[in-house]
N, C-alpha and C. Protein backbone atom coordinates (compact mmCIF):
# COMPACT_ATOMS: atom_id res chain seq x y z
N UNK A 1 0.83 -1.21 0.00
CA UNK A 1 0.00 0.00 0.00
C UNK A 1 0.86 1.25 0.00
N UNK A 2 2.16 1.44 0.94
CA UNK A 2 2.53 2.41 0.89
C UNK A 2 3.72 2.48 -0.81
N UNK A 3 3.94 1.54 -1.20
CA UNK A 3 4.72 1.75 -2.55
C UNK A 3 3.27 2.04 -3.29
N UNK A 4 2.21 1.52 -3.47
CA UNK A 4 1.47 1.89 -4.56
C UNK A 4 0.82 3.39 -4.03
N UNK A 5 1.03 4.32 -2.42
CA UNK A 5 0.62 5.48 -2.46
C UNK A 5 2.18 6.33 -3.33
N UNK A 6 3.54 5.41 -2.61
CA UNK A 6 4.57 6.59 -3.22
C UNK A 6 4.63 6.85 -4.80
N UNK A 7 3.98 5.78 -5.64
CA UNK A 7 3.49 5.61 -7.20
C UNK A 7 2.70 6.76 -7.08
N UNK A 8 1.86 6.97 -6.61
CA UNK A 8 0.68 7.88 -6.92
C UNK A 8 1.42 9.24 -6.98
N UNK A 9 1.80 9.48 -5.55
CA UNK A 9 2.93 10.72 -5.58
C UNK A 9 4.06 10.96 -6.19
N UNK A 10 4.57 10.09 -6.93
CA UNK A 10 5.65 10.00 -7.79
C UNK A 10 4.51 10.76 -9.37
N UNK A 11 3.61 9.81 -9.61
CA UNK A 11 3.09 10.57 -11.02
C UNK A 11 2.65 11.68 -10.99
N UNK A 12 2.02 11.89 -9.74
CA UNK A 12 1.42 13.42 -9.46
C UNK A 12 2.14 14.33 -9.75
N UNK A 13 3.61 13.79 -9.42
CA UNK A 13 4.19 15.21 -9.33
C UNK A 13 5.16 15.27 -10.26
N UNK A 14 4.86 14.25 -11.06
CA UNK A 14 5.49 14.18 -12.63
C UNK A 14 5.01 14.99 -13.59
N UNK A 15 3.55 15.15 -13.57
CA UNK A 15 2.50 15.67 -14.42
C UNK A 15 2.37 16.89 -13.94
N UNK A 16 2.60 17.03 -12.80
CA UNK A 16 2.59 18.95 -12.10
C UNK A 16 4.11 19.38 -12.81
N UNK A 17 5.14 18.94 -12.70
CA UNK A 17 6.43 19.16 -13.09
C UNK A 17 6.29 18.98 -14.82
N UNK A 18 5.36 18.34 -15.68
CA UNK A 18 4.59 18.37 -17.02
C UNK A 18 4.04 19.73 -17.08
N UNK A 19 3.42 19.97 -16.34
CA UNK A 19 2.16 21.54 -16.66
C UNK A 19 3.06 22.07 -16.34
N UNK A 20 3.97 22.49 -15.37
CA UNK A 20 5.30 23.05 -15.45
C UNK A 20 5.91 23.04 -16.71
N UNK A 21 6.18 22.95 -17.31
CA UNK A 21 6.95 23.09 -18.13
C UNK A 21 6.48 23.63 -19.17
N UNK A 22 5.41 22.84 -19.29
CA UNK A 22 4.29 23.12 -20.52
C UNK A 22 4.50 24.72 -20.76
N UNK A 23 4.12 25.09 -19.14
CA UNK A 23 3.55 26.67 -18.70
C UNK A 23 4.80 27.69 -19.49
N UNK A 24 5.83 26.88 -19.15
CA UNK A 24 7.34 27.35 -19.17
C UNK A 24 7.52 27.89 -20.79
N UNK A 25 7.28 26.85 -21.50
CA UNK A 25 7.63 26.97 -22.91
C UNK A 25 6.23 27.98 -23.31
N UNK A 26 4.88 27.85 -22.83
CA UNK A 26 4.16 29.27 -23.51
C UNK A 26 4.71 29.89 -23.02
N UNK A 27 5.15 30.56 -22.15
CA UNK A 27 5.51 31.54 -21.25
C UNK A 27 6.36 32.23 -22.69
N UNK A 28 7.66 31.32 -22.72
CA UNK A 28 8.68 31.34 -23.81
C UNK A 28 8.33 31.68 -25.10
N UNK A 29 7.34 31.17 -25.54
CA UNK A 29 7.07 31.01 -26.71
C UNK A 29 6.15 32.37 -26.93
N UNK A 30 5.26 32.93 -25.62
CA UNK A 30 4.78 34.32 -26.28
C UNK A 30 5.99 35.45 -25.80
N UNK A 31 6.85 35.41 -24.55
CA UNK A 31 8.08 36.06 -25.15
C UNK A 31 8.55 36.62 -26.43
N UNK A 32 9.01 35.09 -26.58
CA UNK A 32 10.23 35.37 -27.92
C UNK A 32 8.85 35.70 -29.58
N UNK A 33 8.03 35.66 -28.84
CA UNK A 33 6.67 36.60 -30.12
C UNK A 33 6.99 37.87 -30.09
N UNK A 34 6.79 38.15 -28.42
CA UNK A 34 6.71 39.69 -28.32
C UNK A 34 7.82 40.20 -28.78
N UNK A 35 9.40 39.84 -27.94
CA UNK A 35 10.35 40.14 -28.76
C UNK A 35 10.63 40.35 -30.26
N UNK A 36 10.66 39.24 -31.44
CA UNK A 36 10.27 39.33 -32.50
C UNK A 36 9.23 40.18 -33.36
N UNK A 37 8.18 40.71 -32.64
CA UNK A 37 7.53 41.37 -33.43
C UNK A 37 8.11 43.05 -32.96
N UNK A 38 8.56 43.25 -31.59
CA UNK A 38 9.22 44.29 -31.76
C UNK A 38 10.59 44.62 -32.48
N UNK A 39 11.15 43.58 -32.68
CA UNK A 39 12.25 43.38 -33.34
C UNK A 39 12.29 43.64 -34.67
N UNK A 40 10.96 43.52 -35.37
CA UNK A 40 10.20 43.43 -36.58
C UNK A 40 10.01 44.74 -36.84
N UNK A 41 8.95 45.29 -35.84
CA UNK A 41 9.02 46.76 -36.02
C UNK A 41 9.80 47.83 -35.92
N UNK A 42 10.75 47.22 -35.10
CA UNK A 42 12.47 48.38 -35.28
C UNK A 42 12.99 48.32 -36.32
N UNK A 43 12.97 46.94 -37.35
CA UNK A 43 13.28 46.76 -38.76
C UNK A 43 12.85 48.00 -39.36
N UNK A 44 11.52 47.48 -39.57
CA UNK A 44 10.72 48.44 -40.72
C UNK A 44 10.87 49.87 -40.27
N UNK A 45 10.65 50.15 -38.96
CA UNK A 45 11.71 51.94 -38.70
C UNK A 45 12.49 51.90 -39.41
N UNK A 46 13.65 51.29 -39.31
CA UNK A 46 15.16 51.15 -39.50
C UNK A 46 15.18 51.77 -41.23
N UNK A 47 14.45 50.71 -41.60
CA UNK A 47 13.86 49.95 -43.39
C UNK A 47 13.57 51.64 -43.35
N UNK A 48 12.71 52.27 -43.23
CA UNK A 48 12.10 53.34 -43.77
C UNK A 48 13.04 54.99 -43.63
N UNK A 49 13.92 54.74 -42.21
CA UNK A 49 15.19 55.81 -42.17
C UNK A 49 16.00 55.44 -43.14
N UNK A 50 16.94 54.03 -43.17
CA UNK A 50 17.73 54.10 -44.64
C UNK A 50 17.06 54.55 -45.89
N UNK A 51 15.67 54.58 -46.38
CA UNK A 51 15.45 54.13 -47.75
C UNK A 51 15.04 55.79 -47.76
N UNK A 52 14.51 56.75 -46.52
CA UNK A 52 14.72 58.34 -46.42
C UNK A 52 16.12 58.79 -46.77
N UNK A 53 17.11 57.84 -46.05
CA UNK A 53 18.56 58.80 -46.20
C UNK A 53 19.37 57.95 -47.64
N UNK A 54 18.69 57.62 -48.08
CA UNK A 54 19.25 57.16 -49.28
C UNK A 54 18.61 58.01 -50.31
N UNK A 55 16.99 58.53 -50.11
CA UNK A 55 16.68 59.51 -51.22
C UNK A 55 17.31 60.83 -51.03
N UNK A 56 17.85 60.72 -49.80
CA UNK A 56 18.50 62.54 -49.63
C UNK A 56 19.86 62.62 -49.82
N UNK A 57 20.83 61.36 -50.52
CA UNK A 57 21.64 60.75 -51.01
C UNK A 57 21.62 61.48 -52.83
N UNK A 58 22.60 62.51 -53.13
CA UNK A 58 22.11 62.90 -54.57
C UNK A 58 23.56 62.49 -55.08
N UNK A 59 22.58 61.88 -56.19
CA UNK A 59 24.12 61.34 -57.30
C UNK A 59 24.68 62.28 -58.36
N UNK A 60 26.02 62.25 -58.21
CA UNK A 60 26.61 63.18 -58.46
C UNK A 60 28.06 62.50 -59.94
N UNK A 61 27.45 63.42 -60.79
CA UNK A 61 27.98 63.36 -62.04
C UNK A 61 29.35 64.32 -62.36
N UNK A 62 30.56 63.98 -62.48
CA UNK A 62 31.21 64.62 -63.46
C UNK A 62 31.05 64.74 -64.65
N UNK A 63 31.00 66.39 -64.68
CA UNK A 63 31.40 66.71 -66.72
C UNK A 63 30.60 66.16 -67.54
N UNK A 64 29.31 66.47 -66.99
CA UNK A 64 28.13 66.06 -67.87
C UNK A 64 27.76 66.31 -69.20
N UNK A 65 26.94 65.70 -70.05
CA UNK A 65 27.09 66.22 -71.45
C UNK A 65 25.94 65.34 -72.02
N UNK A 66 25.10 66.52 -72.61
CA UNK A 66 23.52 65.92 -73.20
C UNK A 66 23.17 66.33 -74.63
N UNK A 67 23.31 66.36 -74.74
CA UNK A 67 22.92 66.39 -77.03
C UNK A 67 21.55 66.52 -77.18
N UNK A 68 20.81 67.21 -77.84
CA UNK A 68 19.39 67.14 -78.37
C UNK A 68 19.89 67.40 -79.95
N UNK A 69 19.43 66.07 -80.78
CA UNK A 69 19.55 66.41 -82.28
C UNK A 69 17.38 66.50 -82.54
N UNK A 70 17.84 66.53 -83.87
CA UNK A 70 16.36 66.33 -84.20
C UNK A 70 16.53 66.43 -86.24
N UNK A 71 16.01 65.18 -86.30
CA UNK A 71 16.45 64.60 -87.92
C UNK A 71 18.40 64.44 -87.93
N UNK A 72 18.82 64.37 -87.14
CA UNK A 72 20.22 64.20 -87.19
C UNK A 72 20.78 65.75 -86.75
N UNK A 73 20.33 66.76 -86.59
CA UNK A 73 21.31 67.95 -86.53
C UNK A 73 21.23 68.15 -85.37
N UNK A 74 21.92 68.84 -84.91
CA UNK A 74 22.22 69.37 -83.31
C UNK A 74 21.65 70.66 -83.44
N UNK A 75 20.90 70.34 -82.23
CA UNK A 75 19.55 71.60 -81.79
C UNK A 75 20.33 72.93 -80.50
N UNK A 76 20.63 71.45 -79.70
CA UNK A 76 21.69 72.19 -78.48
C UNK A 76 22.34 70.61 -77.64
N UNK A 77 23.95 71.62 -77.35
CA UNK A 77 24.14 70.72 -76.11
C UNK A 77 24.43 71.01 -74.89
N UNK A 78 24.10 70.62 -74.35
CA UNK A 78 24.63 71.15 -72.37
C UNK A 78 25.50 70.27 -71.71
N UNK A 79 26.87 71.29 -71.36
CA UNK A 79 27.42 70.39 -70.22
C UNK A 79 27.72 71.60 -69.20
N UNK A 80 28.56 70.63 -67.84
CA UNK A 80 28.83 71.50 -66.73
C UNK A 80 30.23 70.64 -66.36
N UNK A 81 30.61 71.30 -65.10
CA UNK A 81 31.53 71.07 -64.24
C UNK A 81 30.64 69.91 -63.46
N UNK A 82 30.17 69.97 -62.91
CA UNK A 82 29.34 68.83 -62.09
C UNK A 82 27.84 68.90 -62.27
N UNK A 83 27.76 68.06 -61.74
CA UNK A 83 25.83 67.42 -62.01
C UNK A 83 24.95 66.80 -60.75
N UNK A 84 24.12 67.20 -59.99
CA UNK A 84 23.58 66.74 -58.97
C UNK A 84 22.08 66.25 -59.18
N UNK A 85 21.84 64.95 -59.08
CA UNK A 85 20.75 64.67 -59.12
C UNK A 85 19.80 64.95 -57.91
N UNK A 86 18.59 65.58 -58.05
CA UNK A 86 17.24 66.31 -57.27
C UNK A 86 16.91 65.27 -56.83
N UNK A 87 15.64 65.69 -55.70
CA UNK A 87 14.71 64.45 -55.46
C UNK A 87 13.83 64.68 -56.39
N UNK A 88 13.16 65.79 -56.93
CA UNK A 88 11.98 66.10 -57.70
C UNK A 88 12.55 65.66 -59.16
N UNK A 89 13.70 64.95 -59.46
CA UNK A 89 13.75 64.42 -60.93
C UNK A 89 14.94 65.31 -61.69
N UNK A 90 15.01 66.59 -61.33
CA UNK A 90 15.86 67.93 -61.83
C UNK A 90 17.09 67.80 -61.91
N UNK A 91 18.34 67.91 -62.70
CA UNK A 91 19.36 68.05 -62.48
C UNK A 91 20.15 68.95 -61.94
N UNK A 92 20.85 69.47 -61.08
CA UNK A 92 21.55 70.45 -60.61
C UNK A 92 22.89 70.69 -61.12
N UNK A 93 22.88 71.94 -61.95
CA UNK A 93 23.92 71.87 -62.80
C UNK A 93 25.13 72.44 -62.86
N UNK A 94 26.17 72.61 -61.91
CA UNK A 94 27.37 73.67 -61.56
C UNK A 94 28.31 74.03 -62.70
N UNK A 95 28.48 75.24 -62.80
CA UNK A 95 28.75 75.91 -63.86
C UNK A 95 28.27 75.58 -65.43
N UNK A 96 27.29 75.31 -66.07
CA UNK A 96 26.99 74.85 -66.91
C UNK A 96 27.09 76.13 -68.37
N UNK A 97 26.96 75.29 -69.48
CA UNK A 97 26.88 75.91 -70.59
C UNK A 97 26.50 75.44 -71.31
N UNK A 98 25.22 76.10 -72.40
CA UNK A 98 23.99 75.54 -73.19
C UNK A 98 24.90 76.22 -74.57
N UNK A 99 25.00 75.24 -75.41
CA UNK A 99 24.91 75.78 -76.68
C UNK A 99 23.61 75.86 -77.56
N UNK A 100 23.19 76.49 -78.09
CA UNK A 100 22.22 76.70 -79.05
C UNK A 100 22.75 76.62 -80.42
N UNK A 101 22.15 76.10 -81.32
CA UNK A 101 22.32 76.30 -82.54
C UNK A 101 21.21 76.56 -83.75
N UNK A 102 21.38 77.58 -84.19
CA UNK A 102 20.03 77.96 -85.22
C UNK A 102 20.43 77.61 -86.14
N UNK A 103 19.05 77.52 -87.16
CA UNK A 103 18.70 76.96 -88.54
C UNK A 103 19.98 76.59 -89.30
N UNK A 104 20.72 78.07 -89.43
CA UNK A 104 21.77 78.53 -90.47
C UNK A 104 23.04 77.72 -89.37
N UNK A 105 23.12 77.14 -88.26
CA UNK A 105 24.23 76.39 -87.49
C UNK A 105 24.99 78.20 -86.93
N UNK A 106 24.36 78.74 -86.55
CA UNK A 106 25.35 79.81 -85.70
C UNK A 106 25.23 79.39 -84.34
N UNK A 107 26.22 79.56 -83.68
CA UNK A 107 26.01 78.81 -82.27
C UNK A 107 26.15 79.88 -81.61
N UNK A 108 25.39 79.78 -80.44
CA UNK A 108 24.68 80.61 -79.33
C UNK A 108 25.20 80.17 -78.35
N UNK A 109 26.29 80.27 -77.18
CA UNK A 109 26.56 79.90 -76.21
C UNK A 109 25.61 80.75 -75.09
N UNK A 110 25.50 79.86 -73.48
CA UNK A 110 25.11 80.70 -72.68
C UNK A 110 25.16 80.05 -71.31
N UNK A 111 26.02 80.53 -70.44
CA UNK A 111 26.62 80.39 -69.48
C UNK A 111 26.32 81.34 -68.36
N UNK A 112 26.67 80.51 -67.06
CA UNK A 112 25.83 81.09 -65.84
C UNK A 112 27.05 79.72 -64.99
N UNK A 113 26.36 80.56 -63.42
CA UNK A 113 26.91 79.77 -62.32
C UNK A 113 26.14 78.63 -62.55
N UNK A 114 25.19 78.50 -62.13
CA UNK A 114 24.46 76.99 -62.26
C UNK A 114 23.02 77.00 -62.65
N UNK A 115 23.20 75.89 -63.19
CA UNK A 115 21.40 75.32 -63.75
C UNK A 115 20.12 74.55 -63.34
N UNK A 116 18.93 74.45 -64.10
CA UNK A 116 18.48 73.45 -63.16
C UNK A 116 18.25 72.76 -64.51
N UNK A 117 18.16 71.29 -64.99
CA UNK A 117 17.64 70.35 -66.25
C UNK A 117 16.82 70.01 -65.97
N UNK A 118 15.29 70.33 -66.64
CA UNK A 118 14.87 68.42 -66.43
C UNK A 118 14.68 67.86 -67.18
N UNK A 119 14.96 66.40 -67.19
CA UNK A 119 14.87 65.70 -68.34
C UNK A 119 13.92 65.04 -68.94
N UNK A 120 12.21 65.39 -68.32
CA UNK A 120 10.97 65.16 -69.04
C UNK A 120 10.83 66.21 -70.20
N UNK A 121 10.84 67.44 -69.47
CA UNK A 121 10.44 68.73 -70.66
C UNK A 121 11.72 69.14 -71.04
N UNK A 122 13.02 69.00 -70.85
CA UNK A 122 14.30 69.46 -70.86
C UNK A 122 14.17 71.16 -71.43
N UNK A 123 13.72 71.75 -70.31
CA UNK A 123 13.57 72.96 -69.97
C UNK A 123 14.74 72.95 -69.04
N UNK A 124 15.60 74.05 -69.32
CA UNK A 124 16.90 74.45 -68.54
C UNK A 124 16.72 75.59 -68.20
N UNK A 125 16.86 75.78 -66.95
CA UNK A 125 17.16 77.42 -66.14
C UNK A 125 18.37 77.65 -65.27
N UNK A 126 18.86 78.79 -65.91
CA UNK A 126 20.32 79.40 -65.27
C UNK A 126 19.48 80.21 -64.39
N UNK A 127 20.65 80.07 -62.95
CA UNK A 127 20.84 81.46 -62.32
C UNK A 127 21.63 81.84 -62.15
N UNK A 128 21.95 83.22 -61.91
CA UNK A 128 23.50 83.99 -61.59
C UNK A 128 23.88 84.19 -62.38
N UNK A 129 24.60 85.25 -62.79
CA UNK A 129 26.02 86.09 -63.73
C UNK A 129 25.53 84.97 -64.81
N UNK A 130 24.56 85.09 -65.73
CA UNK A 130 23.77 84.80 -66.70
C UNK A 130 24.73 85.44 -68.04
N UNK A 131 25.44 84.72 -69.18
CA UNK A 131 26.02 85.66 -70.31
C UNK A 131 25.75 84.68 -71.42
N UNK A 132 24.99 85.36 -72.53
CA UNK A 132 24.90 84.67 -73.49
C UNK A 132 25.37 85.56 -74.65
N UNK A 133 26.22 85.10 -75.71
CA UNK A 133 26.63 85.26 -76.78
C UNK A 133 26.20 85.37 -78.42
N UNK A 134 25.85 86.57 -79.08
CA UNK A 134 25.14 85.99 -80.30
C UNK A 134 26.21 87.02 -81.34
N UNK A 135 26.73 86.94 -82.25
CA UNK A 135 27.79 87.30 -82.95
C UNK A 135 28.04 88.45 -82.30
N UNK A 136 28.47 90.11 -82.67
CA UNK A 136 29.02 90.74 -81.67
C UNK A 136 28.40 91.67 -80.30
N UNK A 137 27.07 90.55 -80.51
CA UNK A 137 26.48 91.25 -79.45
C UNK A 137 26.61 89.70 -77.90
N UNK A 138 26.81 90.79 -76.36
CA UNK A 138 26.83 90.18 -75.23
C UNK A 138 25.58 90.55 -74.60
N UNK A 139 24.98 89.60 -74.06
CA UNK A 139 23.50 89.79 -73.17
C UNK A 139 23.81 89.50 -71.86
N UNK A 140 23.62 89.99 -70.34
CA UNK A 140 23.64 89.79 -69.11
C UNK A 140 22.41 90.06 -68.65
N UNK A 141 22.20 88.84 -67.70
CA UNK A 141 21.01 88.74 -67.10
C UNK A 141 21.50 87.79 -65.71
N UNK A 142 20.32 87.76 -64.74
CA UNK A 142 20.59 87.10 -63.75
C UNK A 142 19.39 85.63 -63.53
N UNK A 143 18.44 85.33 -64.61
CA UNK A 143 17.94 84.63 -64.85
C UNK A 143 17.52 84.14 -66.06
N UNK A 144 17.53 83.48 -66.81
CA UNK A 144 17.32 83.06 -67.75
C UNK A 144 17.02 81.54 -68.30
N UNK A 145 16.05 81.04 -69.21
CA UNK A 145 15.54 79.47 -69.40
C UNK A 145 15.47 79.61 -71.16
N UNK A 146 15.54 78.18 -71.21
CA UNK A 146 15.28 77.79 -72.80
C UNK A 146 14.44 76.62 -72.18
N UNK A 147 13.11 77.12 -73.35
CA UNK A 147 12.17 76.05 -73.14
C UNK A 147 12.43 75.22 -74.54
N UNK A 148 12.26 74.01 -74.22
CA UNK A 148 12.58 72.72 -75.86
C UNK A 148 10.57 73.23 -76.22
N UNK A 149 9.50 72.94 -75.38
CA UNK A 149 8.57 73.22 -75.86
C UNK A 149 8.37 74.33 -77.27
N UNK A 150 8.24 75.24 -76.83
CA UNK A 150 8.84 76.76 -77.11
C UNK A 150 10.10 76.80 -78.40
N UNK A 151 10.69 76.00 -77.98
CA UNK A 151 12.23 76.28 -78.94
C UNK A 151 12.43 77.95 -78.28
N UNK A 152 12.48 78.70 -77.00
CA UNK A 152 12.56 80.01 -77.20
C UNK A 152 12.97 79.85 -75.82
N UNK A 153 14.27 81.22 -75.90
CA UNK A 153 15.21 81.31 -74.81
C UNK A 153 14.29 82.73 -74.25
N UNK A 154 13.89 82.68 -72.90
CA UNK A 154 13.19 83.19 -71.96
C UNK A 154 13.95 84.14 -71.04
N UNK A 155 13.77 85.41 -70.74
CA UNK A 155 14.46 86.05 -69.80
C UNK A 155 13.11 87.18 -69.00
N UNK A 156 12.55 86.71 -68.36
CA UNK A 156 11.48 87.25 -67.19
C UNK A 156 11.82 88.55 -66.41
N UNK A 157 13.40 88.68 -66.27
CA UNK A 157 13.51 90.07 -65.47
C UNK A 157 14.46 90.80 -66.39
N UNK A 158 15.12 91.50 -65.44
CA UNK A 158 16.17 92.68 -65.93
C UNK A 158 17.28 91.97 -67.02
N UNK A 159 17.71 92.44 -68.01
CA UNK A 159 18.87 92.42 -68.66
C UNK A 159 19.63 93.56 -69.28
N UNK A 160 20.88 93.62 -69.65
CA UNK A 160 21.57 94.63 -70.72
C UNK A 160 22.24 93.67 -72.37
N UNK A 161 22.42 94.48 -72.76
CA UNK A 161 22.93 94.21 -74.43
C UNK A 161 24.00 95.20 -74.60
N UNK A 162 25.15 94.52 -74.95
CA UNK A 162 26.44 94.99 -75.07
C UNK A 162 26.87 95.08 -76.77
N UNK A 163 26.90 96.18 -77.61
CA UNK A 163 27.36 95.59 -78.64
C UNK A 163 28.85 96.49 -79.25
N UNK A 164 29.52 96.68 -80.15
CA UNK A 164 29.99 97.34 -80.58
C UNK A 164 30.05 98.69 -80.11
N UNK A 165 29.11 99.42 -81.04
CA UNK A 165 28.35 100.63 -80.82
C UNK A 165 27.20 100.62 -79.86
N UNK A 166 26.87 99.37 -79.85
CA UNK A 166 25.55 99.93 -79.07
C UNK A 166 24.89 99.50 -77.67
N UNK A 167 24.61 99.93 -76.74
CA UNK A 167 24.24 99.17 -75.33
C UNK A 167 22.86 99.42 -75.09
N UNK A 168 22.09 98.68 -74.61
CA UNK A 168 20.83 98.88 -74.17
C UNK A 168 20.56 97.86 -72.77
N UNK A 169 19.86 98.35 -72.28
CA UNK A 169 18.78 97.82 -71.12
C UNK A 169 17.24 97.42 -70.82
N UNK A 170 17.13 96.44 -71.15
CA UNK A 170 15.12 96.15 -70.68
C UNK A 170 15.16 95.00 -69.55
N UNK A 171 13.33 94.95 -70.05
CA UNK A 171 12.99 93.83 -69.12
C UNK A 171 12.07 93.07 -69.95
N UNK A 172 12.68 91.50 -69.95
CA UNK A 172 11.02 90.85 -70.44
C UNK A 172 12.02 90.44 -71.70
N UNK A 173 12.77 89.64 -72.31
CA UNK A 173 12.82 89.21 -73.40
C UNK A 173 12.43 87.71 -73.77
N UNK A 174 12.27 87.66 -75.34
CA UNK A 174 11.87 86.56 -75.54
C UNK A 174 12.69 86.25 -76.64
N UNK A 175 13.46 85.16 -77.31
CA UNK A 175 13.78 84.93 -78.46
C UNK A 175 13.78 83.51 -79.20
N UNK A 176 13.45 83.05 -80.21
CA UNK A 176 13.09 81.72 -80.87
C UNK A 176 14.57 81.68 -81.16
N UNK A 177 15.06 80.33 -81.41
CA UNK A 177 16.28 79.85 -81.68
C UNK A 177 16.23 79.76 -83.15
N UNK A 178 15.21 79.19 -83.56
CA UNK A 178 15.55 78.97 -84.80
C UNK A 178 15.67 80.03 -85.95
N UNK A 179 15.16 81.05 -85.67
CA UNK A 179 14.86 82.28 -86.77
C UNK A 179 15.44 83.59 -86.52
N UNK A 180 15.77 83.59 -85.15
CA UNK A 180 16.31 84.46 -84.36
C UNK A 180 15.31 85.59 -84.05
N UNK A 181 14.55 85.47 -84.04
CA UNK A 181 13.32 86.67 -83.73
C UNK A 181 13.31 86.58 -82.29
N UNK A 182 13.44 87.79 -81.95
CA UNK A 182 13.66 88.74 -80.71
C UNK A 182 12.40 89.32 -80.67
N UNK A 183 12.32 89.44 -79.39
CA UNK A 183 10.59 90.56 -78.73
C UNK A 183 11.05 90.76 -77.34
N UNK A 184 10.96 92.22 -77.22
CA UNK A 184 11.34 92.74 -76.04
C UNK A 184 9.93 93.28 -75.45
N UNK A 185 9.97 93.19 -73.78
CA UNK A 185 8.31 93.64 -73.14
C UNK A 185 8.73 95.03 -73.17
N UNK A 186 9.79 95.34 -72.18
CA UNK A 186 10.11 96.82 -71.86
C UNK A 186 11.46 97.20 -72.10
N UNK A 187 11.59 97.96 -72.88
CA UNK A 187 12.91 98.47 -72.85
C UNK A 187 13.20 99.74 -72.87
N UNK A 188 14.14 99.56 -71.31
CA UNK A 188 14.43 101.13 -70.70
C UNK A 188 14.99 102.23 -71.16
N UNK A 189 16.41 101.77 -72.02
CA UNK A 189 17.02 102.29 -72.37
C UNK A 189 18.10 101.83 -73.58
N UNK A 190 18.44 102.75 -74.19
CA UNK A 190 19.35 102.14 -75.74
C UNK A 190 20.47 103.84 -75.88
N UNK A 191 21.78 103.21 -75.85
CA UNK A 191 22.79 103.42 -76.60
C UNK A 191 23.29 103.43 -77.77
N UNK A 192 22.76 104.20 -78.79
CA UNK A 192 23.45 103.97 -80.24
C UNK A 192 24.54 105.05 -80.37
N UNK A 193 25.98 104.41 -80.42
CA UNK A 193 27.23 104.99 -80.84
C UNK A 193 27.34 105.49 -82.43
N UNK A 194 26.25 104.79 -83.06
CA UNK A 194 26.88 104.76 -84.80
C UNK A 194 26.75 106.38 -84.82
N UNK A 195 28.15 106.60 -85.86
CA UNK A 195 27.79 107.95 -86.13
C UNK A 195 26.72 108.42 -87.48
N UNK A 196 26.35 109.08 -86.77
CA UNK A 196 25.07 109.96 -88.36
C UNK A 196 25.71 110.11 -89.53
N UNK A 197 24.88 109.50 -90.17
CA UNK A 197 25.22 109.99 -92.33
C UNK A 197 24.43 110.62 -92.82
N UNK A 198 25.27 111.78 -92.89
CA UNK A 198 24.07 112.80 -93.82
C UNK A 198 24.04 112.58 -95.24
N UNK A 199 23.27 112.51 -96.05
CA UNK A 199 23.61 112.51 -97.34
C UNK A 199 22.57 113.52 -98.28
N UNK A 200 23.69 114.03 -98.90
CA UNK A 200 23.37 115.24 -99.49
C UNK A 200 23.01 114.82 -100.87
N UNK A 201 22.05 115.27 -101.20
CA UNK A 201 21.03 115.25 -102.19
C UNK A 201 21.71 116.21 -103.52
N UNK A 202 21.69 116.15 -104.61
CA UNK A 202 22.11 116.83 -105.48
C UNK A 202 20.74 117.65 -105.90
C-alpha cells in the first residue's frame, strides 16, 4: 500500500512538473513573439530611415554632357563642371553651358553659375552672372531658361545688351532659336554709338 501510495505521488508530481513546463515553454514562446515582433518593427523603422537617407543621397555626375539632335542635326548641347541629381527628378547643374544652334548652325553659347535640367520637358534654367553670346552682341542677365517646348530662350527680369556701338537695357525678353526673332516687353534704355550719315542730295 505504501509503494502503490509513493506511485501515486511519484506521477502526481510528474504531471505537475509536465504543466510546469508546458507553462514554461508558452511563457517562452509568447516572449520570444513579443520580442520578435518588436524586433520586426524596429526593422521596418530602421527599413524606412535608410530608404529616407538614401533619397537625400544625390548622385553626383562629373562633366556632364547631353545632345538634343532632331532629324540628325544638333539643336543644343549642355554640359557642366558637375551634375547633382534632385529628389523632384531635376538636375543640378554647376557651372553649366547651353549651346544653341540655329537653322543657319550659328552657335549661341550661354553660361551662368548653375542650372536646373529636367529631363521630361528638358527645360533648362540658369541662375546667376547669366552671359549669353550671339555674334558681336553680349546679353547679361541674372535669370534666364530655354524652353525645348517653345524652342525660345526666356528672360522674365532685368537684362543689358552689349554691342559694338551699341548698349541697351530692358525687361522681359523673348527669343526663338531657330529664326532668331527677338521681342522685347520693356525696354528702358538704348545706346546707339553709330555715327550719323548725312547725305546730301544733289
Amino acid at each position: 500500500m505504501g509503494l502503490r501510495r509513493l506511485i501515486v505521488v511519484g506521477m502526481s508530481e510528474f504531471w505537475t512538473g509536465i504543466k510546469w513546463v508546458f507553462l514554461a515553454l508558452m511563457l517562452g514562446a509568447a516572449v520570444a513573439t513579443i520580442i520578435l515582433v518588436l524586433r520586426a518593427g524596429s526593422g521596418k523603422q530602421l527599413q524606412v530611415d535608410t530608404s529616407e537617407a538614401a533619397k537625400s543621397q544625390q548622385a553626383h555626375v562629373d562633366k556632364p554632357l547631353i545632345i538634343e539632335r532632331k532629324a540628325g542635326k544638333m539643336i543644343w548641347r549642355l554640359k557642366a563642371q558637375k551634375a547633382e541629381q534632385e529628389l523632384d527628378g531635376d538636375m543640378h547643374l554647376i557651372d553649366p553651358e547651353l549651346e544653341l544652334f540655329s537653322e543657319d548652325d550659328r552657335r549661341i553659347p550661354i553660361t551662368g553659375r548653375e542650372a536646373w535640367f529636367n529631363p521630361l520637358s528638358k527645360s533648362i534654367k540658369f541662375k546667376g552672372g547669366v552671359v549669353a553670346k550671339y555674334d558681336e552682341w553680349t546679353l547679361y542677365s541674372e535669370d534666364v531658361s530655354y524652353e525645348q517646348a517653345s524652342d525660345t530662350v526666356i528672360i522674365p527680369g532685368d537684362f543689358r545688351i552689349e554691342g559694338k556701338l551699341t548698349k541697351a537695357r530692358g525687361r522681359g525678353l523673348t527669343a526663338w532659336r531657330s529664326d532668331h526673332h527677338v521681342r522685347v516687353e520693356e525696354a528702358a534704355w538704348i545706346e546707339d554709338r553709330h555715327p550719323n550719315q548725312m547725305q546730301v542730295m544733289p
